[in-house]
Protein backbone atom coordinates (compact mmCIF):
# COMPACT_ATOMS: atom_id res chain seq x y z
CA UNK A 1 45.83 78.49 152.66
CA UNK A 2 46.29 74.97 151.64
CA UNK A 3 44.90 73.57 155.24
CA UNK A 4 41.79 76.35 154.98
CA UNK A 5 41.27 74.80 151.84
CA UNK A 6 40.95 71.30 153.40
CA UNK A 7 38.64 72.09 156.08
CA UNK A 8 35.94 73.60 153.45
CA UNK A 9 36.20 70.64 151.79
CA UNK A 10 36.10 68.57 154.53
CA UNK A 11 32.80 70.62 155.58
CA UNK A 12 31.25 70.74 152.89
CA UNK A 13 31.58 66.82 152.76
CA UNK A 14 30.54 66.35 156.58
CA UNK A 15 27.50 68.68 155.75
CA UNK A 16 26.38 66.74 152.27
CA UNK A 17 27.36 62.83 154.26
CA UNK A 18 25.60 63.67 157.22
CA UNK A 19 22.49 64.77 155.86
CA UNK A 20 22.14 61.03 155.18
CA UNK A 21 23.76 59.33 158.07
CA UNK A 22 20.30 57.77 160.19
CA UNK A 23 19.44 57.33 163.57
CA UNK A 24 19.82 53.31 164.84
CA UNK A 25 17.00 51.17 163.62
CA UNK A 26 14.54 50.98 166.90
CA UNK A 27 16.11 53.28 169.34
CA UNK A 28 15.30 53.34 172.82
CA UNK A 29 16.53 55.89 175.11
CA UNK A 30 14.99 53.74 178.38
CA UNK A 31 17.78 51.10 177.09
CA UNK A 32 20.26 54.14 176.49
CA UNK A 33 19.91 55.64 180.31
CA UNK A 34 22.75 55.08 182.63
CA UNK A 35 26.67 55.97 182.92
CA UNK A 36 28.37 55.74 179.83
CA UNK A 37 32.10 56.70 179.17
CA UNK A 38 33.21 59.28 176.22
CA UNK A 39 36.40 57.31 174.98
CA UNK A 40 36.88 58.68 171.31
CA UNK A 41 36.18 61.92 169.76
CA UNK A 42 36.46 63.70 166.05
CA UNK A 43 36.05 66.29 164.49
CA UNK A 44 37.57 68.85 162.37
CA UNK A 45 36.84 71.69 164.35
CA UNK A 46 39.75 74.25 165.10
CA UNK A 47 39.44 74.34 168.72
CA UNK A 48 39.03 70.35 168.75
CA UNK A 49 42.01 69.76 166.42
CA UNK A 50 44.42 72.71 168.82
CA UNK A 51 43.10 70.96 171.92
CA UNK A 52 42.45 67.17 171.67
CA UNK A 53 46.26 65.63 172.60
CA UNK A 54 45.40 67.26 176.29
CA UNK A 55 41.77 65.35 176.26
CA UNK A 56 40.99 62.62 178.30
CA UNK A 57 38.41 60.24 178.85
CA UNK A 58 35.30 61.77 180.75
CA UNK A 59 31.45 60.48 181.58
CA UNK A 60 28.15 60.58 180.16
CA UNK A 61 24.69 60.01 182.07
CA UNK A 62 21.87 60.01 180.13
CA UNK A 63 18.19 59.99 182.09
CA UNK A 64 14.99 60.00 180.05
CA UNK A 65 12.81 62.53 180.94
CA UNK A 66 8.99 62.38 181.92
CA UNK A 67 8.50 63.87 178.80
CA UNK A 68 10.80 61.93 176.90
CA UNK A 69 13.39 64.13 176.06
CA UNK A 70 17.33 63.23 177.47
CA UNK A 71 19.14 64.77 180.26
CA UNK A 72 22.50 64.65 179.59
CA UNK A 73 25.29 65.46 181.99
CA UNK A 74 29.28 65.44 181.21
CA UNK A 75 31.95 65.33 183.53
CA UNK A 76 35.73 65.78 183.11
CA UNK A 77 38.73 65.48 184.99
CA UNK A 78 40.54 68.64 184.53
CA UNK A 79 44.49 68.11 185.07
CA UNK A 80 44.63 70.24 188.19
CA UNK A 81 41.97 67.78 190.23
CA UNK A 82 39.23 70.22 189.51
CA UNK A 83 35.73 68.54 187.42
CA UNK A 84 34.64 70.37 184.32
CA UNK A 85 30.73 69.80 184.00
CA UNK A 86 28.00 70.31 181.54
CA UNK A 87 24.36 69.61 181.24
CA UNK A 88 22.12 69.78 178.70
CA UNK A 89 17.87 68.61 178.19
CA UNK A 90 18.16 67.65 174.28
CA UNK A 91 14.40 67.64 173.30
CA UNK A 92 13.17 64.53 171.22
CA UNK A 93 12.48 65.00 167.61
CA UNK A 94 10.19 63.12 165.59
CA UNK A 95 12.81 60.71 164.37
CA UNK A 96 13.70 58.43 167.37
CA UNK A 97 17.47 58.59 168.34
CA UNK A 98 17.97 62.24 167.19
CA UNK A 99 17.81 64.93 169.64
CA UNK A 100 18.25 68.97 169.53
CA UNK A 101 19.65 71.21 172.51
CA UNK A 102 21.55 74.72 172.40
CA UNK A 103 24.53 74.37 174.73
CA UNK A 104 25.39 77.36 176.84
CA UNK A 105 28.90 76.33 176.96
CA UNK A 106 29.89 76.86 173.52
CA UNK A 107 27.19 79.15 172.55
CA UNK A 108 26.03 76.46 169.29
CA UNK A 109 22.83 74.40 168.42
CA UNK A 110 23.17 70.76 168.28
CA UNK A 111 21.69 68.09 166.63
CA UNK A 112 22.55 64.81 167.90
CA UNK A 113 21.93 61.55 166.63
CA UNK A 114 22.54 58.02 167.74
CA UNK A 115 23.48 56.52 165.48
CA UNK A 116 24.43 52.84 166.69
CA UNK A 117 23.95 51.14 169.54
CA UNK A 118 24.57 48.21 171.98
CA UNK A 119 22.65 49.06 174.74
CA UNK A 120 25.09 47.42 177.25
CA UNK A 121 28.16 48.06 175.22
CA UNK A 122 28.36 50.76 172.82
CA UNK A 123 27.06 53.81 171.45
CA UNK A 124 27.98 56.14 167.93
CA UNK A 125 26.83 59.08 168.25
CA UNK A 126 26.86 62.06 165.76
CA UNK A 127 26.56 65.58 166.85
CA UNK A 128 26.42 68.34 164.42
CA UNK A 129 27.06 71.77 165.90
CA UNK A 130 25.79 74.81 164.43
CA UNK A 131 27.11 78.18 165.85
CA UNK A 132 27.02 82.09 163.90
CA UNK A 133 25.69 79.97 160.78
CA UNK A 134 28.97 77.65 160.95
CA UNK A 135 28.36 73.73 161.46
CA UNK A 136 30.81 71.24 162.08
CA UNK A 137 30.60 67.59 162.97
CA UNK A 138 31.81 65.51 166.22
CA UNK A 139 31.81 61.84 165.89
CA UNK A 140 31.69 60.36 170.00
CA UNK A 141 31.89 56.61 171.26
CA UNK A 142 29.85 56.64 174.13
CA UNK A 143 31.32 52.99 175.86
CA UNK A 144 29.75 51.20 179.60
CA UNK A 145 33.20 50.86 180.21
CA UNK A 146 36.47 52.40 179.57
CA UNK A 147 37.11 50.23 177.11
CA UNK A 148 36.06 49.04 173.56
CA UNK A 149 36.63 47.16 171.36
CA UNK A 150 39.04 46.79 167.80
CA UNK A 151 35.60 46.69 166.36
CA UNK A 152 33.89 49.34 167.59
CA UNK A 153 37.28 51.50 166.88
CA UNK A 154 36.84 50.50 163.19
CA UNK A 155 32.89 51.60 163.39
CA UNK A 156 34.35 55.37 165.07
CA UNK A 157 36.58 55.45 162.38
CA UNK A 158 34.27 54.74 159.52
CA UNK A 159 31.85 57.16 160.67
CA UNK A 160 34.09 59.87 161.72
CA UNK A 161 34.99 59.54 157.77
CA UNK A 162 31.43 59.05 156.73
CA UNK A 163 30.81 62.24 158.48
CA UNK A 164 33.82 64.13 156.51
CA UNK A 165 36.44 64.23 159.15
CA UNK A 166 39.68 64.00 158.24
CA UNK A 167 41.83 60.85 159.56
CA UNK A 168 44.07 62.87 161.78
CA UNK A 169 41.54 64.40 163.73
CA UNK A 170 39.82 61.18 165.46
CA UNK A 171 41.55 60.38 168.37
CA UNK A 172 40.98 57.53 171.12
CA UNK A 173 40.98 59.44 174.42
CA UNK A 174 43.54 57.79 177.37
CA UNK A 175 41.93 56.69 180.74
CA UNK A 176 42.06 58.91 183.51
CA UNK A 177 40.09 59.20 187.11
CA UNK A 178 36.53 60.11 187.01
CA UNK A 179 35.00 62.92 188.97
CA UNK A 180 34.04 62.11 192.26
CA UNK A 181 29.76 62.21 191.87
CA UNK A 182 28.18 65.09 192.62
């Protein structure tokens, strides 16, 4: 009762905070294209929290569109050699660095924002996923390599609390192989 209790509040806080969390000042998604590595993740979501000690690092490429919306493709390494894949077109909104796709996968609307970025090093991005009326916030590091830095570490943590999650749930995903290309 006590932890259901938590994760309202927590919610309720991620909903409230994000509202006023803001896209990076000048956002570019030409400078954002290219092969970026997912090496942190929070969230208080149930199925994050029950499944994130088996999650590994995984890919991100992001191509601009001719209309200028983001293809986004995942990959991950499953542990039995096999790739888990995912792509989404997030349409542009009218504030630069936020985007809005349904994925299939989980059956939600998202709402993704950028919400820091150096172009060749880092990226914070904040997706808020909205599924049977229920939303709950992911805070990802999007990195051009497989690592990052202490700082950037301290930025994911600041904003995974900014967005309302709770300390235990952020987690800095191990290195592992990356799916062969496709």
């Amino acid at each position: 009762m006590r932890n259901t209790l938590m994760m309202l509040v927590a919610l309720m806080c991620a909903l409230t905070v994000c509202a006023d969390i803001t896209p990076a000042a000048d956002f570019d998604l030409q400078k954002m294209s290219g092969k970026w590595y997912t090496v942190a993740l929070a969230s208080n979501a149930q199925w994050f929290v029950n499944t994130k000690a088996g999650m590994k690092t995984g890919t991100a490429v992001i191509v601009l569109t001719e209309g200028g919306d983001m293809d986004l493709t995942f990959a991950n390494l499953k542990d039995d050699g096999s790739c888990f894949r995912a792509t989404h077109t997030a349409q542009k909104t009218e504030t630069p660095g936020r985007f809005t796709f349904h994925s299939q996968v989980g059956n939600n609307d998202n709402d993704l924002t950028v919400v820091e970025v150096v172009y060749d090093d880092y990226a914070l991005v904040l997706i808020i996923k909205t599924k049977e009326g229920v939303s709950e916030a992911f805070v990802e590091v999007y990195s051009r390599t497989p690592e990052f830095s202490e700082v950037v570490q301290q930025k994911f943590t600041q904003l995974a609390l900014e967005a309302g999650v709770l300390p235990d749930n952020a987690v800095i995903l191990p290195q592992i192989a990356e799916c062969p290309a496709v």
